[in-house]
Protein backbone atom coordinates (compact mmCIF):
# COMPACT_ATOMS: atom_id res chain seq x y z
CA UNK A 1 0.00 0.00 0.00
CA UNK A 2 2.97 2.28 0.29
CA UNK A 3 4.24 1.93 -2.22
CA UNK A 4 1.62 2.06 -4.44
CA UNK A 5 0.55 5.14 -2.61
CA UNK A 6 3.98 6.87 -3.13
CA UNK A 7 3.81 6.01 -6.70
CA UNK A 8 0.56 8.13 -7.33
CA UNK A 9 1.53 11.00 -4.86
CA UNK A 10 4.01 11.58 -7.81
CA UNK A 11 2.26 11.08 -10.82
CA UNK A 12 -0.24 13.69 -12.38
CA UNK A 13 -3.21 12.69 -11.20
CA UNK A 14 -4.04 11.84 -7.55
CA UNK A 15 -5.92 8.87 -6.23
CA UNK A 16 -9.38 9.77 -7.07
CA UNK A 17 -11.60 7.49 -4.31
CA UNK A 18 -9.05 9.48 -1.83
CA UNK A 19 -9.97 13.04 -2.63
CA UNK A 20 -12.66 13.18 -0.13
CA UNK A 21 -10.10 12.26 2.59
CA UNK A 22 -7.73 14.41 1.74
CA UNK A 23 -10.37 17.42 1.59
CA UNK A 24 -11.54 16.02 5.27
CA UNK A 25 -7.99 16.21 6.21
CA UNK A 26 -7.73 19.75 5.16
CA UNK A 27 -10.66 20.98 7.00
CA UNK A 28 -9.50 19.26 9.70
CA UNK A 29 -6.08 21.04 9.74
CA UNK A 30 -7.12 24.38 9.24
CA UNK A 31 -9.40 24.45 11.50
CA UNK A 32 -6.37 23.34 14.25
CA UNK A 33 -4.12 25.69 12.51
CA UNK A 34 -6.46 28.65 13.79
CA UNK A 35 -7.14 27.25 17.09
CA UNK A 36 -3.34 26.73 18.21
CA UNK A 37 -1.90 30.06 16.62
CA UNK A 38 -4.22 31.96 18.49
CA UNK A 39 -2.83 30.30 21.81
CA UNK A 40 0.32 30.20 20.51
CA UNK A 41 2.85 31.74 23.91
CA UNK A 42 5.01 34.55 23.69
CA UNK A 43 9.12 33.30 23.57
CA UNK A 44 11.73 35.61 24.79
CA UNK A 45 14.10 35.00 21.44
CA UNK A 46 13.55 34.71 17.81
CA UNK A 47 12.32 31.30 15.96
CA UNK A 48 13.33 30.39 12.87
CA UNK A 49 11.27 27.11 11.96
CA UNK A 50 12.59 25.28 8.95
CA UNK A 51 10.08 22.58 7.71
CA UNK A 52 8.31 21.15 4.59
CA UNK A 53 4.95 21.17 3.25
CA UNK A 54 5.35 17.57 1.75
CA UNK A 55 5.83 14.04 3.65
CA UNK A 56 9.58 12.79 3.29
CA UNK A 57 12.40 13.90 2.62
CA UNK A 58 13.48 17.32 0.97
CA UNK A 59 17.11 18.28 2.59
CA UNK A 60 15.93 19.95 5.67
CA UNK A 61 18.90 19.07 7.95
CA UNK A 62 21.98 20.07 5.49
CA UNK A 63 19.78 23.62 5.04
CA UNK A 64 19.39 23.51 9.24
CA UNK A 65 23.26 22.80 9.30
CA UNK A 66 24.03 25.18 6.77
CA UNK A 67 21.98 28.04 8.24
CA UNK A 68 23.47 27.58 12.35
CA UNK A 69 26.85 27.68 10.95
CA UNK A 70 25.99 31.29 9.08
CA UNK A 71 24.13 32.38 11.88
CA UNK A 72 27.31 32.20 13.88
CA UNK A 73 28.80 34.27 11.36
CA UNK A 74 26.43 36.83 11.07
CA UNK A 75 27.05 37.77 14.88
CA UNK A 76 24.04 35.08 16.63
CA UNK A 77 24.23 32.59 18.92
CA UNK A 78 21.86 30.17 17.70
CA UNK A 79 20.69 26.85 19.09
CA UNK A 80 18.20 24.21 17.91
CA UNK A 81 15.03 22.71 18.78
CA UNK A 82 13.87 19.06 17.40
CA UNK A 83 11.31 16.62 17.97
CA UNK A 84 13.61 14.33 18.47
CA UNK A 85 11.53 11.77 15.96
CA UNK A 86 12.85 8.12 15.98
CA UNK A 87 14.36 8.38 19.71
CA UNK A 88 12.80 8.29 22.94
CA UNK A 89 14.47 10.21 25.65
CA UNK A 90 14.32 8.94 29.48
CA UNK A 91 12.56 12.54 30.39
CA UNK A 92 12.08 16.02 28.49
CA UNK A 93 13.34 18.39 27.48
CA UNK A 94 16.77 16.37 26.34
CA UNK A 95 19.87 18.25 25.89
CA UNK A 96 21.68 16.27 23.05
CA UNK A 97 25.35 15.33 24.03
CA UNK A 98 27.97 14.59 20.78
CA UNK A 99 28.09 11.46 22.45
CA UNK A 100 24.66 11.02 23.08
CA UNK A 101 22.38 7.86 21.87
CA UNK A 102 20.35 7.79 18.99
CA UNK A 103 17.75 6.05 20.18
CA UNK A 104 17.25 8.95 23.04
CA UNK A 105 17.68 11.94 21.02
CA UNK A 106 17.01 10.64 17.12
CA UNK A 107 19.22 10.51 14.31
CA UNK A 108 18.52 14.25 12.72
CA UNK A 109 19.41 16.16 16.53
CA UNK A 110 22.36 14.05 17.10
CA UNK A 111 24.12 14.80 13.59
CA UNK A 112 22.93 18.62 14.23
CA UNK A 113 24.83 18.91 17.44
CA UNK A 114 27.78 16.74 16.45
CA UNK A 115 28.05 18.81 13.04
CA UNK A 116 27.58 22.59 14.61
CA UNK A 117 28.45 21.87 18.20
CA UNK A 118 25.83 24.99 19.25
CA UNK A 119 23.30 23.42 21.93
CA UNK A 120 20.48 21.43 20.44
CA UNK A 121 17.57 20.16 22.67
CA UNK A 122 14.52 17.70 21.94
CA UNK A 123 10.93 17.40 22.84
CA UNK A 124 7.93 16.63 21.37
CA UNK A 125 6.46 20.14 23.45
CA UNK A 126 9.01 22.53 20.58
CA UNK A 127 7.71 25.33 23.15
CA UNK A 128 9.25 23.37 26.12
CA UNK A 129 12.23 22.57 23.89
CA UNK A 130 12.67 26.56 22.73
CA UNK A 131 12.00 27.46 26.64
CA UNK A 132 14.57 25.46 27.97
CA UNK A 133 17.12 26.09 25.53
CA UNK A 134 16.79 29.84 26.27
CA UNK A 135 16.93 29.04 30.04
CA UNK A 136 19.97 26.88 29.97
CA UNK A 137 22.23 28.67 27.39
CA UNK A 138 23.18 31.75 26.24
CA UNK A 139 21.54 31.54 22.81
CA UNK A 140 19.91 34.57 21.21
CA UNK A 141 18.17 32.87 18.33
CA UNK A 142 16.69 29.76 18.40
CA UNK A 143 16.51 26.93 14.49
CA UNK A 144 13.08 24.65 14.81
CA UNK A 145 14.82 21.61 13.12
CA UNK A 146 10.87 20.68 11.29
CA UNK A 147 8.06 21.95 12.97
CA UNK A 148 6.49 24.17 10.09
CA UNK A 149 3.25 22.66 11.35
CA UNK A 150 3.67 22.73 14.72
CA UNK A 151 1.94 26.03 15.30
CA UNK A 152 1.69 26.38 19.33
CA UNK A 153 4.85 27.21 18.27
CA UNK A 154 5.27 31.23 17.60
CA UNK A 155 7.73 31.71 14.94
CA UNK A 156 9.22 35.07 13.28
CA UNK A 157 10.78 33.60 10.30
CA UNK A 158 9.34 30.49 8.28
CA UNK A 159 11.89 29.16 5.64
CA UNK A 160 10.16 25.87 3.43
CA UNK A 161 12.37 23.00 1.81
CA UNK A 162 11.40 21.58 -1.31
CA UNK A 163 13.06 18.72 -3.44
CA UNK A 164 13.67 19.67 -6.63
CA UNK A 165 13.34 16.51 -7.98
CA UNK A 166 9.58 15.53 -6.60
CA UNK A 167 8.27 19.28 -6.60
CA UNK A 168 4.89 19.34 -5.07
CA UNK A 169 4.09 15.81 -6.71
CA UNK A 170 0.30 15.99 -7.66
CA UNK A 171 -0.82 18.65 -5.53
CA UNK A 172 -3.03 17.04 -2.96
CA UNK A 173 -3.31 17.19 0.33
CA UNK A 174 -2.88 13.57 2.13
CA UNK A 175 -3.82 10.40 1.99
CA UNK A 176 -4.55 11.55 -1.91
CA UNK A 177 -0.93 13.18 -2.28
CA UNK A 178 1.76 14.12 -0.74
CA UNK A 179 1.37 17.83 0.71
CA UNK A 180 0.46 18.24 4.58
CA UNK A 181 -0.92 21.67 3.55
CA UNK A 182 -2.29 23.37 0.21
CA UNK A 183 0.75 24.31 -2.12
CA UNK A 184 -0.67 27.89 -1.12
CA UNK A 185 1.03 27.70 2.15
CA UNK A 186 4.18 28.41 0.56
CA UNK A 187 2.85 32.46 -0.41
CA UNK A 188 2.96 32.40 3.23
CA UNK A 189 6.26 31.22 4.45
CA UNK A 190 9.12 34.28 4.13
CA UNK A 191 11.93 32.26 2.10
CA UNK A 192 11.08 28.90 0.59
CA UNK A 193 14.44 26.77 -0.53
CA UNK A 194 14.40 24.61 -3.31
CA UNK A 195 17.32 21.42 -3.12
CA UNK A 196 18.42 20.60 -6.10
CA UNK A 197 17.19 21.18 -9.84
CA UNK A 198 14.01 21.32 -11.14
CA UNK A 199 10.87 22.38 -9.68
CA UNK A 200 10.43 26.21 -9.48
CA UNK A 201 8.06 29.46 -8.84
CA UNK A 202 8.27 32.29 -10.91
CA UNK A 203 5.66 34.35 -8.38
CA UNK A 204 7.76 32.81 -5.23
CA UNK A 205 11.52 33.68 -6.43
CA UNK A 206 12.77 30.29 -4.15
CA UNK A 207 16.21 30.42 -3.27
CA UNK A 208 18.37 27.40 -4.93
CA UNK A 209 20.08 24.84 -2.41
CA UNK A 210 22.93 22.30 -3.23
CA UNK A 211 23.56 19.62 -1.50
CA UNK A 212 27.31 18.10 -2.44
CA UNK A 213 28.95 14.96 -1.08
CA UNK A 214 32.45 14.88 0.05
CA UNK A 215 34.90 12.46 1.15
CA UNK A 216 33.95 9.19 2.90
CA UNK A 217 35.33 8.85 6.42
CA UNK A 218 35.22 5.89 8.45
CA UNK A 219 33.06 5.12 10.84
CA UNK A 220 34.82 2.92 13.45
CA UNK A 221 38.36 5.70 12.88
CA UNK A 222 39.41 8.87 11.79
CA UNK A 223 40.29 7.67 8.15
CA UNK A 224 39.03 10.01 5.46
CA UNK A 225 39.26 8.74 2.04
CA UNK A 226 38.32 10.42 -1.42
CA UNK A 227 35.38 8.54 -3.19
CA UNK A 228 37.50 7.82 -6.37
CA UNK A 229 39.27 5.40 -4.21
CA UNK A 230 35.65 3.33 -4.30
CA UNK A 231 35.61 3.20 -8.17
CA UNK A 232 36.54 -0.21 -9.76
CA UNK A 233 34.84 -2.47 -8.08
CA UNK A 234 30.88 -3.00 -6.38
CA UNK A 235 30.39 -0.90 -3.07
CA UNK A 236 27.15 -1.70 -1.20
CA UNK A 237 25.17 1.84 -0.47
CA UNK A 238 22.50 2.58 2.58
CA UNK A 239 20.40 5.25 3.20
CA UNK A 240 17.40 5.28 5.36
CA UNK A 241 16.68 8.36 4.49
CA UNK A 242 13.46 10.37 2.82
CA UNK A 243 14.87 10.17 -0.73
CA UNK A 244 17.26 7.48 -0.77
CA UNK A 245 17.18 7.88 -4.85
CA UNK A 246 19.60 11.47 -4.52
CA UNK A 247 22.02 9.71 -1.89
CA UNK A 248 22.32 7.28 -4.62
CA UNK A 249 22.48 9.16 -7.73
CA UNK A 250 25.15 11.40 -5.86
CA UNK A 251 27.13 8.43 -5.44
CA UNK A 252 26.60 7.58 -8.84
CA UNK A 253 27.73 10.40 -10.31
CA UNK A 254 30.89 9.96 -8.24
CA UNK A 255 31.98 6.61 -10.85
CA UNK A 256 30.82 4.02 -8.43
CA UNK A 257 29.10 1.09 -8.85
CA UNK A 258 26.44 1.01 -6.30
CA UNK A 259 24.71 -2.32 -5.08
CA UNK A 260 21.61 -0.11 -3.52
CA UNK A 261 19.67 -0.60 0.56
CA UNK A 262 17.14 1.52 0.53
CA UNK A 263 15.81 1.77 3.95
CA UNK A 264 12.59 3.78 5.87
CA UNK A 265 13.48 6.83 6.89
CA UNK A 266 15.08 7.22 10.33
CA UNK A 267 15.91 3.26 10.13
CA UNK A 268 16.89 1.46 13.16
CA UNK A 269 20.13 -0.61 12.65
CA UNK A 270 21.94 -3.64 14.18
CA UNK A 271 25.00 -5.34 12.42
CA UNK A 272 23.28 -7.91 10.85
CA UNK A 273 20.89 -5.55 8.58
CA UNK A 274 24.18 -4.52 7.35
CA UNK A 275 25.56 -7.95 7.65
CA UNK A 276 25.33 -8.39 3.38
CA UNK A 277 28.12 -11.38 2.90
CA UNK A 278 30.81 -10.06 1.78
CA UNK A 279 33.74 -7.60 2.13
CA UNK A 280 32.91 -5.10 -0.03
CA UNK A 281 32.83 -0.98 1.18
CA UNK A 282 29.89 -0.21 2.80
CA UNK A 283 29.06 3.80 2.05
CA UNK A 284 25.84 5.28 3.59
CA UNK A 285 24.63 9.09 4.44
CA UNK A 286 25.54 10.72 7.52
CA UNK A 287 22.72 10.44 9.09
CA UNK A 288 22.49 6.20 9.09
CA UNK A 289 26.19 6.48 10.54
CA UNK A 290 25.26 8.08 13.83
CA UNK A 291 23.42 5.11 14.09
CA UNK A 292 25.96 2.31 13.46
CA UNK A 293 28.75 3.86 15.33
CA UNK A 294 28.96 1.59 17.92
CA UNK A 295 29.17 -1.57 15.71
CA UNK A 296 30.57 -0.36 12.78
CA UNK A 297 33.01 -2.57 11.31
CA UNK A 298 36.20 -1.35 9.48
CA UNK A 299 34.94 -1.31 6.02
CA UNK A 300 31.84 1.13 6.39
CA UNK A 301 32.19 4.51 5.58
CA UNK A 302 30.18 7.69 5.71
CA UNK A 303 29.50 10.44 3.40
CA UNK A 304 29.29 13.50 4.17
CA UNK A 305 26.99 15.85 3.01
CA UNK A 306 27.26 20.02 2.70
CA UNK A 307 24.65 22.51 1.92
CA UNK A 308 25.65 24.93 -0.68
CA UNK A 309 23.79 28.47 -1.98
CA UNK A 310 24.97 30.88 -3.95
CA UNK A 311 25.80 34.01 -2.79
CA UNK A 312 22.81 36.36 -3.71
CA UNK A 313 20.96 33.32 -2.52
CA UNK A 314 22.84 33.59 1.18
CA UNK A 315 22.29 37.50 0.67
CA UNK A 316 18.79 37.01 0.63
CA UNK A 317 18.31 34.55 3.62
CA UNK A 318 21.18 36.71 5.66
CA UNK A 319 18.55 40.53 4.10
CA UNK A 320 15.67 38.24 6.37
CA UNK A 321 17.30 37.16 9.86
CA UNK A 322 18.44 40.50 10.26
CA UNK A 323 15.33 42.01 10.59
CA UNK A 324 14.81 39.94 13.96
CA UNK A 325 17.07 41.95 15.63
CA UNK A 326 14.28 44.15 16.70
CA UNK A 327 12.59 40.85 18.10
CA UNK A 328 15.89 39.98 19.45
CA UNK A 329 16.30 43.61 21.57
């Protein structure tokens, strides 16, 4: 079923028996979208929440990385905020420790922290998360990591991912598509980012975000080796990611010959999943490898990933945070 579902969320026509559920669902979420940004509380710092519209993956961490580290530069001192989805934590809010367990804090947090080092906490309650960040750090802005429709949270800046690739598939709302709100929501988000090629807005002006692969490094060391070293023979690739197909095709476009493991997004792992028979290089996203890092043998590798805009691009996000410095005094 969900596969065949994903299969007509991106073709041209949507499921036609599920267009009355997906107009139900609307209804149903506007009507909550009213009710909680009218309670929404007042936070003592500015919010930037970076989120989607669609269901799976669009490159919402790299832009999250990418955006903390220019904060920094632009004179903040950000942190982050998460739901922490995949983990559980033993109580909340969770500070996430560099060292801290996956299945406490989730996969997207932990590679946040480890990759900025600025102080990231989890909770399901964002306004909890946002509160206790502010009360336990000197932070003067605060990155949602998701949450675009998690409206008890009061933002001041809304920035929307899109893949490039898979656009706004066929334009429904779900179960009959792919969006969890009409495409319309994006006139009302301030800057919406666009990763990779392809779909566009000529009314909307998105920004264009590329996401680049570098060297692998390995997991169980401190070995860092370039990915033409990989070309020449078979290399088995993971991701458990939203899009597994643009890990691959990245890979791909490397020289390598990929033998492909697509797994769900935010995939649990043990040694044996990755147990595939052989001793051939195992390469898979950042992401999976904060997940394998205590069992990793010596032939897996990760890839990391970088966020990249071009400068008028960085202008323009850079033109928007600044005007929170009113919010921020």
């Amino acid at each position: 079923m969900r596969a065949w579902l994903q299969t007509r969320w991106y073709s041209p026509v949507p499921p036609l028996p599920l267009l009355p559920l997906a107009w139900l669902y609307g209804r149903v979420a506007a009507v909550r979208r009213r009710r909680l940004l009218s309670t929404a509380p007042y936070l003592p710092v500015p919010v930037i929440v970076v989120g989607n519209v669609t269901v799976g993956g669009t490159g919402k961490t790299p832009f999250v990385i990418w955006l903390v580290e220019h904060l920094r530069r632009w004179g903040w001192n950000p942190g982050v905020v998460s739901r922490g989805y995949g983990g559980r934590a033993p109580h909340y809010p969770h500070r996430v420790d560099a060292a801290d367990d996956p299945r406490h804090c989730g996969d997207e947090p932990l590679l946040i922290a480890r990759r900025t080092a600025v102080p990231v906490v989890v909770d399901p309650d964002r306004v909890a998360a946002v509160r206790h960040l502010v009360e336990t750090s000197r932070v003067d802005i605060v990155v949602s990591d998701d949450g675009l429709q998690h409206y008890r949270l009061a933002r001041h800046l809304e920035i929307c991912i899109v893949d490039g690739a898979r656009g706004l598939g066929n334009g429904a709302l779900l179960p009959a598509g792919p969006l969890r709100e009409p495409p319309e929501r994006l006139r009302e988000v301030d800057l919406v980012v666009v990763n990779g090629d392809g779909w566009t807005d000529s009314v909307l002006r998105p920004l264009r975000m590329h996401v680049q692969i570098t060297d692998a490094r390995s997991i169980s060391g401190n070995v860092v080796r370039p990915l033409a070293d990989f070309r020449g023979r078979p290399v088995h690739a993971v991701a458990g990611i939203g899009h597994p197909a643009r890990f691959f095709a990245a890979l791909r476009a490397r020289g390598l010959d990929l033998i492909e493991h697509a797994f769900a997004d935010h995939q649990a792992y043990d040694r044996q999943t990755l147990a595939f028979g052989d001793d051939l290089p195992v390469l898979m996203t950042e992401k999976d490898a904060v997940k394998c890092a205590a069992f990793a043998a010596p032939h897996w590798w990760q890839v990391p990933a970088q966020a990249q805009l071009a400068p008028a691009d960085a202008a323009r996000v850079q033109e928007s945070v600044s005007r929170l410095r009113s919010v921020a005094g």
